[in-house]
N, C-alpha and C. Protein backbone atom coordinates (compact mmCIF):
# COMPACT_ATOMS: atom_id res chain seq x y z
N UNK A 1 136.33 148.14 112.51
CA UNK A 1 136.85 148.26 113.89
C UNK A 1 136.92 146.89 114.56
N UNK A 2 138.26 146.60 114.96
CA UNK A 2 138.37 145.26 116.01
C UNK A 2 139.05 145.61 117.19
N UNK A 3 138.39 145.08 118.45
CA UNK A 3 138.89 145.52 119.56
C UNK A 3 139.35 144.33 120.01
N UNK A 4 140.51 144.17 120.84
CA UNK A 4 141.13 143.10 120.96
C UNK A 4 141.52 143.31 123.14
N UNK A 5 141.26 142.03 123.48
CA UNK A 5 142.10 142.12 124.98
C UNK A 5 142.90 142.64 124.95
N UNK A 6 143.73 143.57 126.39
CA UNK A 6 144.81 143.56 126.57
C UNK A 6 145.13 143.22 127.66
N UNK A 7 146.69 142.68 128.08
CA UNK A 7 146.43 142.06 128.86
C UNK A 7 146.43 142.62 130.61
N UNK A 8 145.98 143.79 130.72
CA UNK A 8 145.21 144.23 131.87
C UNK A 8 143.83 144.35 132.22
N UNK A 9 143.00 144.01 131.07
CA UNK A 9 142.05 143.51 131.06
C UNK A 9 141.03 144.91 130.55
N UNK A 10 141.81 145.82 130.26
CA UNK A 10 140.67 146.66 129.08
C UNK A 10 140.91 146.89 128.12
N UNK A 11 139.61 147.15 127.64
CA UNK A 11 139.57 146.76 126.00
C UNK A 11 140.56 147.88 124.90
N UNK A 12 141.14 147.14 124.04
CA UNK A 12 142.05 148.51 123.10
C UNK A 12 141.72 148.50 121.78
N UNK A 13 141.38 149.45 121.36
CA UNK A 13 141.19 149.40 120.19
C UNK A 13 141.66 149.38 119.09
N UNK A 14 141.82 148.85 118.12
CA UNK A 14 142.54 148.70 117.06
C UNK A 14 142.18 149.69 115.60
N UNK A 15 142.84 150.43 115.52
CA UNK A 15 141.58 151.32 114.32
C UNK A 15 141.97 150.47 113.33
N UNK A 16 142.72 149.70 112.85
CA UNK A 16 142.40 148.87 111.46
C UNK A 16 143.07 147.88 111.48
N UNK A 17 142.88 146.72 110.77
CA UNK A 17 144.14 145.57 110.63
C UNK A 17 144.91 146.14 110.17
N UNK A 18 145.54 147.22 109.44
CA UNK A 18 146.48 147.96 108.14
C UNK A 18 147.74 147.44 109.64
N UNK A 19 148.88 147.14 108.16
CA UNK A 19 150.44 147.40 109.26
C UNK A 19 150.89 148.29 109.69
N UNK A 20 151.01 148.52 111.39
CA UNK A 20 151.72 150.01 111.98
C UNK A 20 152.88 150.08 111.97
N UNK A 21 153.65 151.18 111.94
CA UNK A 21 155.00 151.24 112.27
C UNK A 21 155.33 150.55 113.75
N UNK A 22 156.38 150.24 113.62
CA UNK A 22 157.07 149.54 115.18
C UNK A 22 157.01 150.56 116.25
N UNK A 23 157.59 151.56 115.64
CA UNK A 23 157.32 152.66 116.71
C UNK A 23 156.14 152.97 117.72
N UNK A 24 155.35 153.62 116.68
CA UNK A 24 153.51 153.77 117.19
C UNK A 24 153.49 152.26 117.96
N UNK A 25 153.57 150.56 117.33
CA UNK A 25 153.01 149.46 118.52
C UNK A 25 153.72 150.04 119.65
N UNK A 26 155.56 150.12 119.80
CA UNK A 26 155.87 150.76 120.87
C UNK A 26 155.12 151.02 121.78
N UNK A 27 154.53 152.31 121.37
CA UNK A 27 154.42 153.10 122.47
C UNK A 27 153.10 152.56 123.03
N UNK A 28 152.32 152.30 122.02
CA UNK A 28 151.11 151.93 122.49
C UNK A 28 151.40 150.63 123.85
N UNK A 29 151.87 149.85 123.29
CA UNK A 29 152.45 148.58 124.12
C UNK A 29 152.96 148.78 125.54
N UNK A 30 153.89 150.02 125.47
CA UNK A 30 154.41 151.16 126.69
C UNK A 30 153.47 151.79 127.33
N UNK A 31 152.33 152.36 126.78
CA UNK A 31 151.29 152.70 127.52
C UNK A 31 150.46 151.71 128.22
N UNK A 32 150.14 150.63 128.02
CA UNK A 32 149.86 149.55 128.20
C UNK A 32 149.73 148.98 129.28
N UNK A 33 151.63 148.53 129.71
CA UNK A 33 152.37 148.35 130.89
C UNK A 33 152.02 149.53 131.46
N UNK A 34 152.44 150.63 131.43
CA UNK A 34 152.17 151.99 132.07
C UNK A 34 150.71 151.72 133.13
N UNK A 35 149.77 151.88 132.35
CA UNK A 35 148.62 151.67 133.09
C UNK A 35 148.10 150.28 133.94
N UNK A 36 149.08 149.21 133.21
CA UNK A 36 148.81 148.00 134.37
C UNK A 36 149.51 148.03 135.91
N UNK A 37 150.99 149.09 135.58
CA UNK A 37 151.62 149.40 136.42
C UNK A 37 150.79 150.40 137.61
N UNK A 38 149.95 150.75 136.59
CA UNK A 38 149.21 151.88 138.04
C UNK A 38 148.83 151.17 138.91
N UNK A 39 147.35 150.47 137.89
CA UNK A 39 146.37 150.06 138.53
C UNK A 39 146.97 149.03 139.66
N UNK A 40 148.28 148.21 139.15
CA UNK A 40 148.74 147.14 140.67
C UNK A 40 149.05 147.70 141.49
N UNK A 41 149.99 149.49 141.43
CA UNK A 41 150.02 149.86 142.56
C UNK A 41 148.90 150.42 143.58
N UNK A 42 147.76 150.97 143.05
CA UNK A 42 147.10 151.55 143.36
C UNK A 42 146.25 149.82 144.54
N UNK A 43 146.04 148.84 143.91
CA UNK A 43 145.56 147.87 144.22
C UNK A 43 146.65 147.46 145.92
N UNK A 44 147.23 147.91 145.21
CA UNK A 44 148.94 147.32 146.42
C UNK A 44 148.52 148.22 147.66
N UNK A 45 148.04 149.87 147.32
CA UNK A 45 148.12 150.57 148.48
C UNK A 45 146.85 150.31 149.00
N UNK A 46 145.76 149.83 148.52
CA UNK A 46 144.73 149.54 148.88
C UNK A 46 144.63 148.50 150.06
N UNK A 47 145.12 147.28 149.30
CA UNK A 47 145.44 146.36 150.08
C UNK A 47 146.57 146.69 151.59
N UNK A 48 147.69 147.24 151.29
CA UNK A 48 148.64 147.27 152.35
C UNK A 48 147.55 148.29 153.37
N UNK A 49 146.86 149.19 153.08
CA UNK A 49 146.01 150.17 154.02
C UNK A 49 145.12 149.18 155.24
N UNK A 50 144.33 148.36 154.36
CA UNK A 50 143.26 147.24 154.97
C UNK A 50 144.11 146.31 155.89
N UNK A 51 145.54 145.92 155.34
CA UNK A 51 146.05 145.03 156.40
C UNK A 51 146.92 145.38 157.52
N UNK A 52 147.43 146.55 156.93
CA UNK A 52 148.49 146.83 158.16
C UNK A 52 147.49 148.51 159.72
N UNK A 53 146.27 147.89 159.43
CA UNK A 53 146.04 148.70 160.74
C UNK A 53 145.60 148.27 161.47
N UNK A 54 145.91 147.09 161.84
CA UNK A 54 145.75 146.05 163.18
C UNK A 54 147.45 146.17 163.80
N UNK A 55 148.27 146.94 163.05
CA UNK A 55 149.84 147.01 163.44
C UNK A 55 150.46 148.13 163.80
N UNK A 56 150.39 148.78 164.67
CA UNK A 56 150.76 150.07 165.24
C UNK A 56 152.30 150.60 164.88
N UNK A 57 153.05 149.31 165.12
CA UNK A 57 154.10 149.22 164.91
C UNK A 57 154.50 149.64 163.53
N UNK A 58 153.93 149.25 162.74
CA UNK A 58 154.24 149.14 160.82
C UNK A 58 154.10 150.56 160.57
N UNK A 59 154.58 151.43 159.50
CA UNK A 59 154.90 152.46 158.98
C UNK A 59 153.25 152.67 158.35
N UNK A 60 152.85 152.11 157.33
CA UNK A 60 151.55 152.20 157.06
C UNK A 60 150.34 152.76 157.61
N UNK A 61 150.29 151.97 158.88
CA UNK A 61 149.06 151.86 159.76
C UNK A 61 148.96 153.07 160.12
N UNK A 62 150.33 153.87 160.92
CA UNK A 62 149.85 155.25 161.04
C UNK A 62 149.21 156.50 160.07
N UNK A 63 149.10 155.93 158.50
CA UNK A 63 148.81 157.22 157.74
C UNK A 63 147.45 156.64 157.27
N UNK A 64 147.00 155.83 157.62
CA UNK A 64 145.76 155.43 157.42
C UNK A 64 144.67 155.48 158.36
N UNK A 65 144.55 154.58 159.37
CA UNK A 65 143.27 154.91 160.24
C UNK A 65 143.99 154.75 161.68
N UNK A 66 143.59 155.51 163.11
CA UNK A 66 143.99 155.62 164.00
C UNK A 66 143.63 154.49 164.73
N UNK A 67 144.79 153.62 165.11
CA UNK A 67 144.86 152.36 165.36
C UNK A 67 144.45 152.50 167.09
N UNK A 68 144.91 153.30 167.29
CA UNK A 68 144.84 153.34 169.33
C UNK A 68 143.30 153.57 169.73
N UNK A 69 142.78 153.61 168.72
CA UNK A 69 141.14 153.24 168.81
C UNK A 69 140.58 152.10 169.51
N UNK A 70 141.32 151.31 169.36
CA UNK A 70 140.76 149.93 169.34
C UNK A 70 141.01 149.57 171.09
């Protein structure tokens, strides 16, 4: 067993050095992106939540925390 980086930063496992079909890297490679794609969005809504509720105005701010608090 060798586990190798990927480059979203968790670990993947490799079940053998043996050569895979192109296909199978495919998808694996596709899943890959897939999940780096989450995690930035998920990071994105995180972030846009924390900054835009000092902005009443901005679309955001209202589905997050009640700004007329302040």
């Amino acid at each position: 067993m060798r586990t190798r980086l990927n480059p979203c930063g968790s670990r993947l496992e490799l079940l053998s050095v043996r050569h895979r079909d192109p296909k199978e890297r495919r998808q694996e490679y596709i899943g890959m992106l897939r999940l780096a794609a989450n995690r930035k969005r998920i990071k994105n809504k995180r972030r846009r939540s924390r900054v835009t509720s000092s902005y009443p105005d901005n679309y955001h701010a209202t589905k997050t925390k009640d700004y007329r608090k302040k």
